[in-house]
Protein backbone atom coordinates (compact mmCIF):
# COMPACT_ATOMS: atom_id res chain seq x y z
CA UNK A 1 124.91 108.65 102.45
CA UNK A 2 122.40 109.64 105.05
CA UNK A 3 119.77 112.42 105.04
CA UNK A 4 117.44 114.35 107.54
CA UNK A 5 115.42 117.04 106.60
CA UNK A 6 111.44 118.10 106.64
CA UNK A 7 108.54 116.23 104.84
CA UNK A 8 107.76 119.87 103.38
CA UNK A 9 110.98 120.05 100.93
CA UNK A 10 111.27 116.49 100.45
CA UNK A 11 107.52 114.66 99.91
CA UNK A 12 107.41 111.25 101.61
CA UNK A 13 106.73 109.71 97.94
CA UNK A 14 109.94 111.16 97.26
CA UNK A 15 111.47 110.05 99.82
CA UNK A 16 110.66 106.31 99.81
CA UNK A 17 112.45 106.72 95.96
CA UNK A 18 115.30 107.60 97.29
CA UNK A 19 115.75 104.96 100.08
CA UNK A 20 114.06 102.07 97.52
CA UNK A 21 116.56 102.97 94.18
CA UNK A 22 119.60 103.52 96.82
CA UNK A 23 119.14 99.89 97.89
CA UNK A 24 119.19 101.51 101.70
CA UNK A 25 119.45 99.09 104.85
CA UNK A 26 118.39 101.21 107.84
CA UNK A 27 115.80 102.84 109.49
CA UNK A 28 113.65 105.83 108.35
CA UNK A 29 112.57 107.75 111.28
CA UNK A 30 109.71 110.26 110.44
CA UNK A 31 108.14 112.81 113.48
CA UNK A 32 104.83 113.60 112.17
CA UNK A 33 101.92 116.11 113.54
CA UNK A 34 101.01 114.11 115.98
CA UNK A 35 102.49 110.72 116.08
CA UNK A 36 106.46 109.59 115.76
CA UNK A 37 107.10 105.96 113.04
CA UNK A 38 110.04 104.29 111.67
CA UNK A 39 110.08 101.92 108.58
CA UNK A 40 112.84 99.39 108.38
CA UNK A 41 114.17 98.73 105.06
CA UNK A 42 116.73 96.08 103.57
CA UNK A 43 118.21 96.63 100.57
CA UNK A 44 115.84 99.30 99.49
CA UNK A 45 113.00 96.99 100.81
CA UNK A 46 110.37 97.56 103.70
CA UNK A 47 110.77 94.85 106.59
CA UNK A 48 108.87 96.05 109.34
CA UNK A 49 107.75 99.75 110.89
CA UNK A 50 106.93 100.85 114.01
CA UNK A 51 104.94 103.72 115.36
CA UNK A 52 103.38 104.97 118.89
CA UNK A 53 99.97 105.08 117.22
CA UNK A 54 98.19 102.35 119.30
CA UNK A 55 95.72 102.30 115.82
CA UNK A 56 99.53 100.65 114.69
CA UNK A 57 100.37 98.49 117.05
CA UNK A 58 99.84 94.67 116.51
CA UNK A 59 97.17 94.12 118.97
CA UNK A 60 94.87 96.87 117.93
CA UNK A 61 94.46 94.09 114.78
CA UNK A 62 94.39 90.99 116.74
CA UNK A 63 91.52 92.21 119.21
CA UNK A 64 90.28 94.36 116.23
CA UNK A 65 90.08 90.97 113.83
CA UNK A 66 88.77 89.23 116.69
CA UNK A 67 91.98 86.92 116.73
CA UNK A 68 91.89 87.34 120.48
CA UNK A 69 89.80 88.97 123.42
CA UNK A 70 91.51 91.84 125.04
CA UNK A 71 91.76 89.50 128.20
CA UNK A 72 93.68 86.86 126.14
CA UNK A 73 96.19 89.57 124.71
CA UNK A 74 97.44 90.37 128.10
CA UNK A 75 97.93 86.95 128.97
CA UNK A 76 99.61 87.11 125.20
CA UNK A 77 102.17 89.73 126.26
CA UNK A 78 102.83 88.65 129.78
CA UNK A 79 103.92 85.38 128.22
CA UNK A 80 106.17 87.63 125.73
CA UNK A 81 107.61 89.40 128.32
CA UNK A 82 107.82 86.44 130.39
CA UNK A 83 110.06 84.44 127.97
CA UNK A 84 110.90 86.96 125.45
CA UNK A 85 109.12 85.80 122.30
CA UNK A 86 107.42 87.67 119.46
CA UNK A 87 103.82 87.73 120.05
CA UNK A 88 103.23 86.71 116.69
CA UNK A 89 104.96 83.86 117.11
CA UNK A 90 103.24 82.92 120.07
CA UNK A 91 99.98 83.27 118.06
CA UNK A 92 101.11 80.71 115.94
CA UNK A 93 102.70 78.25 118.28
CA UNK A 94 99.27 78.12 120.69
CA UNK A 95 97.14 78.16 117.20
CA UNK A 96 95.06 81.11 117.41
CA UNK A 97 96.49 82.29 114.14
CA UNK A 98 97.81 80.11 110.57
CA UNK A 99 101.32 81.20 109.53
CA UNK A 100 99.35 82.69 106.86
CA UNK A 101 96.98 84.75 109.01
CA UNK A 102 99.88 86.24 110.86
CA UNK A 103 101.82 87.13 107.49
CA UNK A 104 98.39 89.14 106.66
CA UNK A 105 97.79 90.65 109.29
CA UNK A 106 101.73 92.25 109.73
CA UNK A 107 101.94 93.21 106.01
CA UNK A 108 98.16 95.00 105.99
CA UNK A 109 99.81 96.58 109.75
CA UNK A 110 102.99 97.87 107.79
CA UNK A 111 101.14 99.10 105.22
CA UNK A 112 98.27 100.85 106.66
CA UNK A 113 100.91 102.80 109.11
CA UNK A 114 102.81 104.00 105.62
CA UNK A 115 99.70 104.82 103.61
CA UNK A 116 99.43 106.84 106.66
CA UNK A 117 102.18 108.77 106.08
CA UNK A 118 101.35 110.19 102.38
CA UNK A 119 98.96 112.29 103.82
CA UNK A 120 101.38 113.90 106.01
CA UNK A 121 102.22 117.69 105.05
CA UNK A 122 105.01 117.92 107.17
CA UNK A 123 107.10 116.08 109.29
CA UNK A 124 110.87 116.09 110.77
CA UNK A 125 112.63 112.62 108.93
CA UNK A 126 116.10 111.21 108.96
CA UNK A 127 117.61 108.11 107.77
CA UNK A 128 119.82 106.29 110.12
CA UNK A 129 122.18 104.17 107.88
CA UNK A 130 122.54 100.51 108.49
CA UNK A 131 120.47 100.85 111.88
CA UNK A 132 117.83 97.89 112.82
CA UNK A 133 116.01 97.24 115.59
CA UNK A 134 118.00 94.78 118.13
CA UNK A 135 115.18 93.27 118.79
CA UNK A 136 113.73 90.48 117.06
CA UNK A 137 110.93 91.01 113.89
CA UNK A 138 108.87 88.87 111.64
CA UNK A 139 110.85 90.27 108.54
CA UNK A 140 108.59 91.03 105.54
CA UNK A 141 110.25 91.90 102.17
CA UNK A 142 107.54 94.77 100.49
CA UNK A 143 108.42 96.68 97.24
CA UNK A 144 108.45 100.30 97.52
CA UNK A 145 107.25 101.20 94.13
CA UNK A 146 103.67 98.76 95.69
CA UNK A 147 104.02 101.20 98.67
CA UNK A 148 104.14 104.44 96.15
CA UNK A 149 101.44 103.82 93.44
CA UNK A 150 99.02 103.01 96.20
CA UNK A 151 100.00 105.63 98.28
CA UNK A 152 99.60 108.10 95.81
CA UNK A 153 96.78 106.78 94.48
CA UNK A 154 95.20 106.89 98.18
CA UNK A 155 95.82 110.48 98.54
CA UNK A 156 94.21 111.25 95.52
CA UNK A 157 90.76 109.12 96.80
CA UNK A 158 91.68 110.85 99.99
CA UNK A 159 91.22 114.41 98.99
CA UNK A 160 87.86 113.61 96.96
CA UNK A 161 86.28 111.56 99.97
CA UNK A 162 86.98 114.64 102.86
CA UNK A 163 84.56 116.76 101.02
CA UNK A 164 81.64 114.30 101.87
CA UNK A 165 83.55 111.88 104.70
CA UNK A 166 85.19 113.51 107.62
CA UNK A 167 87.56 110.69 109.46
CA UNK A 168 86.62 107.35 109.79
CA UNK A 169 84.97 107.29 113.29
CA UNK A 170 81.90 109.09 110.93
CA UNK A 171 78.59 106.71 110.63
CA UNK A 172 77.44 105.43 106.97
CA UNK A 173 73.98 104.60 106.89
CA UNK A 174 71.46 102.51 104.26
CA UNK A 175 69.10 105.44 102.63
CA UNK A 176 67.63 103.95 99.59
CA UNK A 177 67.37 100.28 97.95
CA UNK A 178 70.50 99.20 95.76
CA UNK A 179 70.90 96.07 93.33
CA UNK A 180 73.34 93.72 95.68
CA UNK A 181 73.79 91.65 92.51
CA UNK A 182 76.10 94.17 91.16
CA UNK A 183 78.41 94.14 93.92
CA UNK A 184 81.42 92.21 94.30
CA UNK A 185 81.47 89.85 97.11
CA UNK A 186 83.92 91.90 99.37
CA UNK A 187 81.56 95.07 99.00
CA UNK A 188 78.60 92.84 100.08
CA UNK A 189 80.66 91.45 103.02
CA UNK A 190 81.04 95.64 103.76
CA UNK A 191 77.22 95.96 102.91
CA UNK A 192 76.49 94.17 106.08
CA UNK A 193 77.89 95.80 108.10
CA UNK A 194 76.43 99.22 107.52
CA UNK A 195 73.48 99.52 110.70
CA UNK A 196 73.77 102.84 111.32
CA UNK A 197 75.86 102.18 114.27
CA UNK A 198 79.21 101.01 113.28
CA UNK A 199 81.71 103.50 112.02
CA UNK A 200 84.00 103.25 108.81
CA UNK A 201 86.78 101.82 111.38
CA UNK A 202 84.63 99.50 113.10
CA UNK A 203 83.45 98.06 109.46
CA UNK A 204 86.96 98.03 108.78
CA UNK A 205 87.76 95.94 111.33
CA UNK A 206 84.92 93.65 111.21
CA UNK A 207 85.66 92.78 107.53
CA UNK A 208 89.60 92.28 108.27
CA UNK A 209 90.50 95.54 105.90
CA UNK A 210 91.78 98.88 106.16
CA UNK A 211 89.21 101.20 106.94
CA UNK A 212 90.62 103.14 102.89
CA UNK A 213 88.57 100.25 100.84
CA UNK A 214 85.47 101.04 103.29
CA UNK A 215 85.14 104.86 102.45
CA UNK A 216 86.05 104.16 98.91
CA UNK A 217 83.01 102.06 99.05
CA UNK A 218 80.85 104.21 101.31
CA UNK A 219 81.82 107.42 99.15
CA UNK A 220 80.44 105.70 95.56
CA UNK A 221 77.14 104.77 97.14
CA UNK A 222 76.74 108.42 98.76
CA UNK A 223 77.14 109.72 95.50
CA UNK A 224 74.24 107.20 94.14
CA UNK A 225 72.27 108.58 96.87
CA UNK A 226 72.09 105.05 98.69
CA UNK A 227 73.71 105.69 101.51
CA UNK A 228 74.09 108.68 104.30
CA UNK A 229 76.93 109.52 106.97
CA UNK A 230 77.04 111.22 110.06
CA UNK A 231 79.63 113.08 112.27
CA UNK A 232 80.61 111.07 115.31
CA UNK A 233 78.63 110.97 118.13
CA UNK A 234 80.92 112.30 120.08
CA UNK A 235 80.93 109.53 123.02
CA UNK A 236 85.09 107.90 123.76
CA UNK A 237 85.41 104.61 122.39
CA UNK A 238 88.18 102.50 123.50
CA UNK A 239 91.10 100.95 121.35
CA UNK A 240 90.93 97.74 120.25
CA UNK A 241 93.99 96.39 122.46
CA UNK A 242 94.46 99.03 124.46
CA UNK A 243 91.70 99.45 126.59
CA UNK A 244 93.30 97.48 129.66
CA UNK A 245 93.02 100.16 132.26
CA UNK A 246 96.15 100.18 135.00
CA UNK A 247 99.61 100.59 134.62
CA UNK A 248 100.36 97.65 132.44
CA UNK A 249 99.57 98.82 129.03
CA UNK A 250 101.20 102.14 129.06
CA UNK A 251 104.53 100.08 130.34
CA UNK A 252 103.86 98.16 127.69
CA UNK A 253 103.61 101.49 125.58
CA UNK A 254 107.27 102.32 126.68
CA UNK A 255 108.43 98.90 125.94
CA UNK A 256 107.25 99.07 122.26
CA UNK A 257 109.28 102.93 122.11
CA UNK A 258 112.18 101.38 123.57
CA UNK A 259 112.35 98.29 120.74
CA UNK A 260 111.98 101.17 118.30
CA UNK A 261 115.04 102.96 119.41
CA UNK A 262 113.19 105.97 120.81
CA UNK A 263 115.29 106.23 124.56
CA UNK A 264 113.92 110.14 124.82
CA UNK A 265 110.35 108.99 123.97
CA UNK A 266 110.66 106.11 126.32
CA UNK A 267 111.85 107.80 129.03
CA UNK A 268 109.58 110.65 128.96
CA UNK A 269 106.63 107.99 129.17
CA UNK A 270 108.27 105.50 131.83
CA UNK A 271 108.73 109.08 134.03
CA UNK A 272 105.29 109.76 133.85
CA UNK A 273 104.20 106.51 134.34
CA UNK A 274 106.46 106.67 137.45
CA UNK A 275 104.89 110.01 139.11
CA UNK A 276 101.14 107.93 138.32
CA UNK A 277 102.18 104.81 139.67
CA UNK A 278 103.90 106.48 142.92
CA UNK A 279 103.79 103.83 145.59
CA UNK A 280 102.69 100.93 143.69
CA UNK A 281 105.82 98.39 144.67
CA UNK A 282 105.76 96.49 140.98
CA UNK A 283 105.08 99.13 138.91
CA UNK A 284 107.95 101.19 140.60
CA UNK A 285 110.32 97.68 140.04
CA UNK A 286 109.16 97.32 136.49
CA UNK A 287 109.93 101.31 135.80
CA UNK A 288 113.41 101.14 137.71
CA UNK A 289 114.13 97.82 135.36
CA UNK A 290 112.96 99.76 131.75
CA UNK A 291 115.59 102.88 133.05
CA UNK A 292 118.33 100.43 133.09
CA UNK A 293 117.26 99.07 129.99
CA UNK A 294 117.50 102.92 128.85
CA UNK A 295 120.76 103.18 130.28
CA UNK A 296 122.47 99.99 129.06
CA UNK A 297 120.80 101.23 125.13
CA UNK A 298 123.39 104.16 125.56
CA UNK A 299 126.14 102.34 126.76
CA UNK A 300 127.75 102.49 122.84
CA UNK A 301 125.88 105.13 121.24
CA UNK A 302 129.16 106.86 120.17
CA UNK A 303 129.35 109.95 122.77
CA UNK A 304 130.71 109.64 126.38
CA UNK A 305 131.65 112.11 129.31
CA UNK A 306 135.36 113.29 127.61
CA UNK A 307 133.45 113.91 123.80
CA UNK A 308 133.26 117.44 123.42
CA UNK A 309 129.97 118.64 121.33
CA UNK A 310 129.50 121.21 118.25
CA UNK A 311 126.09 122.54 116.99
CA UNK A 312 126.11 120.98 113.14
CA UNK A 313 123.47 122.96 111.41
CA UNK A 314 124.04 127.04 110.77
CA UNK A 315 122.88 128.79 114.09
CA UNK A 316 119.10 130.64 112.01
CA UNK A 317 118.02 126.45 111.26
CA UNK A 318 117.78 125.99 115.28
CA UNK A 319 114.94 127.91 115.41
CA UNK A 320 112.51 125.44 113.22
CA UNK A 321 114.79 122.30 114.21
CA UNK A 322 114.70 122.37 117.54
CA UNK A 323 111.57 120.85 119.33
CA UNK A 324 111.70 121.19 122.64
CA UNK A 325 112.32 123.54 125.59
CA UNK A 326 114.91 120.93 126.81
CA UNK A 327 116.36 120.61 123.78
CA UNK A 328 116.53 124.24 123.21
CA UNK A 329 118.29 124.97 126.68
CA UNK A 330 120.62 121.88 125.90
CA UNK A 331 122.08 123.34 122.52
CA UNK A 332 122.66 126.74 124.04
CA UNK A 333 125.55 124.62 125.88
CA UNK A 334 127.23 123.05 123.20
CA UNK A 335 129.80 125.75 122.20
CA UNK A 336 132.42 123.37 120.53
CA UNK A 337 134.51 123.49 123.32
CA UNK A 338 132.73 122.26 126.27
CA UNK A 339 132.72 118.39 127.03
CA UNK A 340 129.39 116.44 127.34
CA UNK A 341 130.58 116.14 131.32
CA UNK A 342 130.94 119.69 131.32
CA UNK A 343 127.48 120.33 129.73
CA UNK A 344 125.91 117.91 132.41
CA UNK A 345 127.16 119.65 135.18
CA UNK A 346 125.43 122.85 134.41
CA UNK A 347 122.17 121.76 133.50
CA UNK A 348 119.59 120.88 136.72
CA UNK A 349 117.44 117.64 136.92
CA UNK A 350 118.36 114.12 135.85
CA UNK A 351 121.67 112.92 133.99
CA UNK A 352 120.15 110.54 132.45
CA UNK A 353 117.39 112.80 130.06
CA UNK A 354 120.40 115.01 129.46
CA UNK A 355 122.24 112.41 127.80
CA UNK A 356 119.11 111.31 126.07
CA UNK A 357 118.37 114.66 124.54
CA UNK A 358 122.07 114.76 123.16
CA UNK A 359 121.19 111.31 122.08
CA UNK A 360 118.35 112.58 119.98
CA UNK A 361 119.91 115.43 119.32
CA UNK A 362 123.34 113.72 117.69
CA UNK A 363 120.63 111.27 115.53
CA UNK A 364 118.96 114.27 114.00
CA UNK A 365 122.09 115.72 112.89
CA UNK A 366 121.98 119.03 115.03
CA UNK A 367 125.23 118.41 117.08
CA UNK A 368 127.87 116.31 116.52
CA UNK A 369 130.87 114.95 118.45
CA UNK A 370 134.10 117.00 117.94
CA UNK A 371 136.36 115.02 119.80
């Protein structure tokens, strides 16, 4: 049994229960506010997620950490590219991280990206049965019921901290004297990093946490009156991993959407990419080569010129399901009796993001194949 639906009627706590006591294997593909994730599960158990967030990505805690330089990760993931290796992996095998430090830092990744998500109001979600990423993964094996008590618990801090913490770019500050006997040694270790300067994610980072147990901390001494915060300062900071200017990292970007079995969200980056890089000889190869990676990832995706399409929801749910101009102009097509050749030949531009958006559009459950 699969099931798609909105984060509003169904609670992501609630929706974890279901995939952890139905033993689920597939992927849980959730298309929040502002950023898209999937979470992999085996047998009701988390193995990996993914998410365009580059706060999620594995580099943003490598540079973050201070594993590597930002220099040394793009050697890192020209190597991976080069000879096809998980990056994590390569870590270990040129000893910049333990087997241990790389288990660490890809559980506290997972996690951090699904505490995330409990603070999400709404959100479009589906569950595609039995569905893992063909590319390779460091597997972990997480319990959900971990995932939920935290979660929940998180929310709860997270509602009581907003009233005196905004987001964690904000600026805690030493205002009075406190007894550093009665800390524990991890809040000392945050302690020291407070200058006045370094946001809650840049303490974070520097003490090899997620930025939660740093406002936690920060919001108890506020409340002794020992420390202060303040609003950003309103100047761009970079991303820890991502702040390679040039055409490299937002391939890189498209690569990562690709792996995650997003061909419409690939796409629509590798075409911009494509009208930016206009001219550039390698990035225009590199582009052309990620299309036919696009193309060959819908060579058995279960539709094909002859199916004939069928709108699969009642006709007053398009309205709030569908997302997109494109997708909106698409679905006026599908009239349960023309083919998906058919639909192509009526609709202008490229072939290729047609079939995509039925792609999507078949995965979210709003047509389905006929014939």
């Amino acid at each position: 049994m699969s099931i798609s639906g909105n984060l509003r009627t169904m609670p992501f706590p609630d929706l974890l229960q279901w995939v952890s006591q139905s033993r689920k294997t597939g992927t849980l593909a959730v298309d929040g506010p502002e950023y898209k994730k999937k979470i992999y599960f085996r047998e009701g158990k988390v193995v990996a997620s993914a998410s365009d967030n580059p706060k999620e990505y594995l580099g943003y805690y490598l540079v973050g950490w201070k594993f590597v330089a930002e220099d040394e990760l793009q050697e890192l993931l020209d190597m991976q590219d080069r000879h096809g290796a998980l990056l994590g992996e390569l870590l270990v095998i040129v000893g910049r991280l333990s087997r241990e430090e790389l288990d660490e830092v890809l559980r506290v990744k997972t996690e951090e990206s699904i505490f995330d998500m409990f603070l999400w109001g709404e959100g479009d979600f589906r569950f595609l049965e039995a569905i893992l990423p063909a590319k390779k993964f460091n597997p972990l094996n997480i319990e959900v019921d971990h995932l939920i008590l935290e979660g929940v618990r998180r929310m709860d801090e997270w509602e009581r901290s907003r009233e005196l913490i905004g987001g964690d770019d904000w600026i805690p500050s030493v205002s009075a004297a406190l007894d550093v006997n009665s800390l524990s040694p991890e809040e000392r270790g945050v302690l020291c990093e407070i200058n006045g300067t370094s946001t809650i994610e840049d303490i974070g980072l520097a003490r090899r946490t997620g930025s939660f147990h740093v406002r936690q901390f920060i919001m108890q001494g506020i409340k002794a009156g020992v420390f202060s915060i303040a609003p950003p300062s309103g100047e761009t900071r970079s991303i820890p991993g991502f702040s390679k200017s040039g055409w490299r990292t937002p391939l890189r970007v498209a690569k990562h959407t690709l792996a995650s079995g997003d061909y419409l969200g690939a796409f629509h980056l590798m075409d911009d990419l494509r009208a930016k890089t206009e001219g550039n000889q390698e990035a225009t190869e590199q582009v052309d080569f990620l299309e036919k990676e696009i193309e060959k990832g819908l060579e058995d995706v279960g539709f094909n010129d002859d199916s004939v399409l069928e709108v699969a929801v009642p006709i007053e749910a398009l309205t709030e399901l569908v997302k997109s101009p494109e997708e909106g102009f698409l679905v006026s097509r599908v009239n349960g009796s023309y083919s998906v050749g058919q639909i192509l030949s009526l609709l202008p531009g490229s072939p290729l993001k047609h079939r995509l958006v039925i792609h999507a559009l078949l995965g979210r459950g709003i047509i389905q194949v006929t014939s």
